[in-house]
C-alpha atoms as a PDB file:
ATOM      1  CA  UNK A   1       0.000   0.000   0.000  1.00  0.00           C
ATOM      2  CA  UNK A   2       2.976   2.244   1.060  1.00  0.00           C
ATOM      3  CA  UNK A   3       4.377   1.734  -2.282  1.00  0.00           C
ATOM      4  CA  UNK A   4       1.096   2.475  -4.623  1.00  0.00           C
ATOM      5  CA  UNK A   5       1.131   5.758  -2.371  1.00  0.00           C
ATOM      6  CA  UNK A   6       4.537   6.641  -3.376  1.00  0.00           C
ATOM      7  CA  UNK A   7       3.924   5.959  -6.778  1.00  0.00           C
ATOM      8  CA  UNK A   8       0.430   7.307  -7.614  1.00  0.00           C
ATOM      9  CA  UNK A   9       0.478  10.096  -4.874  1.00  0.00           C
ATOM     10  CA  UNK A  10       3.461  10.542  -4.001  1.00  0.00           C
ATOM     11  CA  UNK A  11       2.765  10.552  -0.304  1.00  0.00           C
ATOM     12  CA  UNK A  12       3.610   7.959   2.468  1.00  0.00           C
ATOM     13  CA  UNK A  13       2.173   5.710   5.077  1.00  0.00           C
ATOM     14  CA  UNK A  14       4.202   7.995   7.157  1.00  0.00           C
ATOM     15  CA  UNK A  15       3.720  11.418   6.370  1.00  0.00           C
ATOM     16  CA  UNK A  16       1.482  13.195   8.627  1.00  0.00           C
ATOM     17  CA  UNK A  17      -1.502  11.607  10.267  1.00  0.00           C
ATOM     18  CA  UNK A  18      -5.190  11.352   9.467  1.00  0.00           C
ATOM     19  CA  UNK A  19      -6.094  14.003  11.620  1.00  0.00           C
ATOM     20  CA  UNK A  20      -3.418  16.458  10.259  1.00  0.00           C
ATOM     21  CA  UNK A  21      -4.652  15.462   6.698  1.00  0.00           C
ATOM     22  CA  UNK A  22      -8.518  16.153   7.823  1.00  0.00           C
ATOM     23  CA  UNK A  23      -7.392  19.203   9.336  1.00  0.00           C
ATOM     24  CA  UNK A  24      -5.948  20.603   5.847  1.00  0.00           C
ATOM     25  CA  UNK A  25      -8.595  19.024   2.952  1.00  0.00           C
ATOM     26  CA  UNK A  26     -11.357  21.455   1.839  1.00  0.00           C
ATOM     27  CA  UNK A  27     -13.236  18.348   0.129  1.00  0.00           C
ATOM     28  CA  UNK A  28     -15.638  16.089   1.442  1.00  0.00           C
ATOM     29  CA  UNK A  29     -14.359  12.884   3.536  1.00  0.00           C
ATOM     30  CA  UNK A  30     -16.467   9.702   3.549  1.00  0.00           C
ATOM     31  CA  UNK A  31     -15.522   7.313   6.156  1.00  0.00           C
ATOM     32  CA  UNK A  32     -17.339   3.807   5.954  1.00  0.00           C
ATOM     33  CA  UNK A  33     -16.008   0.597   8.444  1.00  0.00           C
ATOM     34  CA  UNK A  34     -17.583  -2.133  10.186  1.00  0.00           C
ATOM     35  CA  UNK A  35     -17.838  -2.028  13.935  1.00  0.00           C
ATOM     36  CA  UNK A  36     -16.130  -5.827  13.361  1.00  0.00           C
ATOM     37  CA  UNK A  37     -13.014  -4.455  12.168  1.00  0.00           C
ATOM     38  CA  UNK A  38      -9.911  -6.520  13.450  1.00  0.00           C
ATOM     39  CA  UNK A  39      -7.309  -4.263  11.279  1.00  0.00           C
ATOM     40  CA  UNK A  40      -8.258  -0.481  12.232  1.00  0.00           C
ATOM     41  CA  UNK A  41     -10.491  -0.050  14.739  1.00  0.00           C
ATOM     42  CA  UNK A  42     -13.737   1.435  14.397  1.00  0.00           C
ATOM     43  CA  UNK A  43     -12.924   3.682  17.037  1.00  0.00           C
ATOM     44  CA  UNK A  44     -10.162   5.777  15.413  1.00  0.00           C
ATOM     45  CA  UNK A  45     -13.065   6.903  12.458  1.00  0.00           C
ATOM     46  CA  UNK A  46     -15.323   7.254  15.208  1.00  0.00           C
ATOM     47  CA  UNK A  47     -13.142  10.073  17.092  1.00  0.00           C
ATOM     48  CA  UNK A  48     -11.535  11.311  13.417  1.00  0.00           C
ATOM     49  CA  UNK A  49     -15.218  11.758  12.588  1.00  0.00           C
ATOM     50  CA  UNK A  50     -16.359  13.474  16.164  1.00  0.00           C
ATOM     51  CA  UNK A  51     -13.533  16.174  15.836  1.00  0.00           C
ATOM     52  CA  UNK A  52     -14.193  17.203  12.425  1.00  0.00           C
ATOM     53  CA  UNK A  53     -18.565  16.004  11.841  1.00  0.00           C
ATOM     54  CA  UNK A  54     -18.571  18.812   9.521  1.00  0.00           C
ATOM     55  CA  UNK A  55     -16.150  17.234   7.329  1.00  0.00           C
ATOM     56  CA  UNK A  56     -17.021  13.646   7.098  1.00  0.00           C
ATOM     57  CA  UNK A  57     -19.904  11.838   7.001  1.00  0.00           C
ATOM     58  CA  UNK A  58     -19.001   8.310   8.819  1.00  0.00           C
ATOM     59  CA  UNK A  59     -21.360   5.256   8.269  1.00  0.00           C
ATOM     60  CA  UNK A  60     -20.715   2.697  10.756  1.00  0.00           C
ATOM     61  CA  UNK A  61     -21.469  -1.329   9.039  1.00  0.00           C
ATOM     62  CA  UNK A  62     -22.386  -3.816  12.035  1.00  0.00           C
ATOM     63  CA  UNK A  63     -20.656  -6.889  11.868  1.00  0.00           C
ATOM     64  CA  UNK A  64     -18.424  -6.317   9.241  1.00  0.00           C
ATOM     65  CA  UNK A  65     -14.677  -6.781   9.192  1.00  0.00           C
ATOM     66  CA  UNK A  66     -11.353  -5.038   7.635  1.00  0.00           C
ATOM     67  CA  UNK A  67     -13.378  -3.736   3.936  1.00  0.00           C
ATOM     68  CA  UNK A  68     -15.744  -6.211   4.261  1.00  0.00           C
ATOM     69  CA  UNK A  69     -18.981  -3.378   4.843  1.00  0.00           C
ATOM     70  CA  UNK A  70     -20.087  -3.836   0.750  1.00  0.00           C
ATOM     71  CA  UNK A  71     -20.817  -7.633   1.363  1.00  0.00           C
ATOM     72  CA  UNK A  72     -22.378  -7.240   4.776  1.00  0.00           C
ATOM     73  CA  UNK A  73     -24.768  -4.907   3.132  1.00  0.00           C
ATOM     74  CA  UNK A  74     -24.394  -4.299  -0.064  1.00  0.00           C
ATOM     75  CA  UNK A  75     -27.293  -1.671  -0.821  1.00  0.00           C
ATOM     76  CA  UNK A  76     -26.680   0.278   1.610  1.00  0.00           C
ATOM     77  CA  UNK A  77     -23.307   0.658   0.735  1.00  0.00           C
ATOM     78  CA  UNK A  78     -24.459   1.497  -2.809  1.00  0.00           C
ATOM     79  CA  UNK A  79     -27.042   4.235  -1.192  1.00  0.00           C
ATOM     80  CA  UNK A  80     -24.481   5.964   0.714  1.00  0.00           C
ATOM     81  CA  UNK A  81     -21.802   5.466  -2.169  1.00  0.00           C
ATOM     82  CA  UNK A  82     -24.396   7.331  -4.594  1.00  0.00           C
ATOM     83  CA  UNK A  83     -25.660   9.644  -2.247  1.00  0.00           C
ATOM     84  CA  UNK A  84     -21.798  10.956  -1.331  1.00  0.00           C
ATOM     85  CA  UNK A  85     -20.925  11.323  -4.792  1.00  0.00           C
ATOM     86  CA  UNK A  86     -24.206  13.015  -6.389  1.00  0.00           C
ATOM     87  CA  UNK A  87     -23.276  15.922  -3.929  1.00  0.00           C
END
């Protein structure tokens, strides 16, 4: 992942943090992760979310794991996707 950052935009892994790069973006943030999550927790979106609500809209997916939130529920996913993007 590091390396298709470099490469495509030309950032790293370990350049700044999410709440720096929240702090800075004038453009829209959508945040989707399952409360099941056993990679990131869905805690850190929760508080990135809390500290900057009129930034990011965050849709929480119960019971779904690490990008697994499109199979749990697949047209809700779709609804939000569509709704974010048509804005």
């Amino acid at each position: 992942m590091n390396l298709s950052l470099l490469i495509f935009a030309h950032t790293s892994l370990n350049k700044g943090s999410a709440e720096e790069s929240v702090s800075k973006t004038n453009h829209p943030i959508l945040i989707i992760h399952g409360d099941k999550d056993t990679v990131v927790p869905y805690t850190m979106s929760e508080e990135l979310y809390k500290k900057h609500p009129d930034k990011i809209r965050y849709e929480l997916f119960p019971g779904a794991d690490h990008g697994m939130s499109y199979i749990i529920d697949k047209p809700r996913y779709q609804r939000i996707l569509k709704e974010f993007l048509s804005k």
